[in-house]
Protein backbone atom coordinates (compact mmCIF):
# COMPACT_ATOMS: atom_id res chain seq x y z
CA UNK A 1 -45.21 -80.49 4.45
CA UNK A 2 -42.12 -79.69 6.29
CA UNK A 3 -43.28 -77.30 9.30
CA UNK A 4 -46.94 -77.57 9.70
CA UNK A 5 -48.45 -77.62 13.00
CA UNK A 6 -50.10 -81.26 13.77
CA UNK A 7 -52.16 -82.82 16.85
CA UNK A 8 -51.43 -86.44 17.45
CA UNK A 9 -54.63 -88.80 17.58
CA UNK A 10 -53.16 -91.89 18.62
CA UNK A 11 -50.27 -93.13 21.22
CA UNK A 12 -48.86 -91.90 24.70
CA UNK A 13 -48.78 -88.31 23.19
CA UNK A 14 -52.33 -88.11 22.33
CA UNK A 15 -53.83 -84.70 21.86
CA UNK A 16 -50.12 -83.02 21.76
CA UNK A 17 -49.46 -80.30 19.41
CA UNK A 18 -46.43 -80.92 17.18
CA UNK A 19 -44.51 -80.22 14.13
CA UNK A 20 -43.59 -82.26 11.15
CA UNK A 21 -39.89 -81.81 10.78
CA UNK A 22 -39.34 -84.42 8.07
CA UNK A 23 -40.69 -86.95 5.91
CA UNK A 24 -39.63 -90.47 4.85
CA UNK A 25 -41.47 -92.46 2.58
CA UNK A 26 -44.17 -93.81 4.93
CA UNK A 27 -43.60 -91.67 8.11
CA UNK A 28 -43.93 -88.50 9.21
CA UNK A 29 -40.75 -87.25 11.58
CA UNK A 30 -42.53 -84.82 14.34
CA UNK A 31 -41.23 -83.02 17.55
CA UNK A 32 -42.36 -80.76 20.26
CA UNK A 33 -38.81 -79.49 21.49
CA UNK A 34 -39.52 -80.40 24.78
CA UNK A 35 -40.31 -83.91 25.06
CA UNK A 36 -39.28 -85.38 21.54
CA UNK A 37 -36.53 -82.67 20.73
CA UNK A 38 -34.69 -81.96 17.27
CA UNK A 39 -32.20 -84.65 17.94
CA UNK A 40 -34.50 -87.45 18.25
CA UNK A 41 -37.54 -86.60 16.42
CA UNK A 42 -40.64 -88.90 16.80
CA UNK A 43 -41.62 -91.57 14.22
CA UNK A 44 -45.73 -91.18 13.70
CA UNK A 45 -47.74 -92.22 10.92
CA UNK A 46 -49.98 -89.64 9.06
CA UNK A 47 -53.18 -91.55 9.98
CA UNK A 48 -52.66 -91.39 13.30
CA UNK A 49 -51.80 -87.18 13.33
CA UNK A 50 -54.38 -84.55 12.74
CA UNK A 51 -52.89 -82.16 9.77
CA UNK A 52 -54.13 -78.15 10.54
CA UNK A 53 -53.83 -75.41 8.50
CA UNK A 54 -50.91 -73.46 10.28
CA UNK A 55 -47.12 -73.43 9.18
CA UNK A 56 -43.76 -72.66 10.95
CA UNK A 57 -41.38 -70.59 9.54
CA UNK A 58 -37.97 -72.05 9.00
CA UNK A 59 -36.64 -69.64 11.69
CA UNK A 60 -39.20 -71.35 13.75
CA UNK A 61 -37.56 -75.12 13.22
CA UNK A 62 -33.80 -74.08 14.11
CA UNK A 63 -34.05 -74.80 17.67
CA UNK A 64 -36.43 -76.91 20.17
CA UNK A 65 -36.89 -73.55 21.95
CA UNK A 66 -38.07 -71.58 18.82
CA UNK A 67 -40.00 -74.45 18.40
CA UNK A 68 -41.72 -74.91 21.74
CA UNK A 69 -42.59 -70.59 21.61
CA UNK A 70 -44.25 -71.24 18.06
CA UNK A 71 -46.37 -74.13 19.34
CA UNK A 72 -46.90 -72.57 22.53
CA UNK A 73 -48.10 -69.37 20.36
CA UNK A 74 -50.08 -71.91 17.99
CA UNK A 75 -51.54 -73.41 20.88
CA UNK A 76 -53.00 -69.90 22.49
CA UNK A 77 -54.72 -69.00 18.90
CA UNK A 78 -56.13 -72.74 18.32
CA UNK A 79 -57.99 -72.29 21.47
CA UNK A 80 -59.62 -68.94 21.38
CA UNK A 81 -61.07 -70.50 17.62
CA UNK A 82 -62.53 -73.27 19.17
């Protein structure tokens, strides 16, 4: 599950796009690379994070600004579908 694209339902980061970077045994570990950054991912639970279809390559997840051109990319496609 590490690397796919998810929208946040619930909190202060509502309706953000994000990717899951890791996973513990109840949470999901998530970041943006601006805001919530590699270094200090954010703690979410899965109910509260809408899971899409779309992956990140690992090339993608190296570094917040690899990260923040995928999602910004992600972001551009996701709303010409809808």
């Amino acid at each position: 599950m590490v690397g796919r694209v998810v929208i946040s339902n619930a909190g202060r980061d509502k309706t953000k796009v994000m990717v899951i970077v890791k996973e513990t045994e109840n949470y999901l570990l998530v970041c943006d690379g601006k805001e919530r950054r590699l270094t200090r991912p954010k703690r979410k639970n899965p109910k509260h994070l809408k899971l899409t279809n779309a992956y990140l390559k690992a090339q993608q997840l190296e570094t917040n600004r690899a990260i923040r051109n995928a999602l910004k990319e992600f972001c551009s496609t996701y709303e010409e579908e809808m």
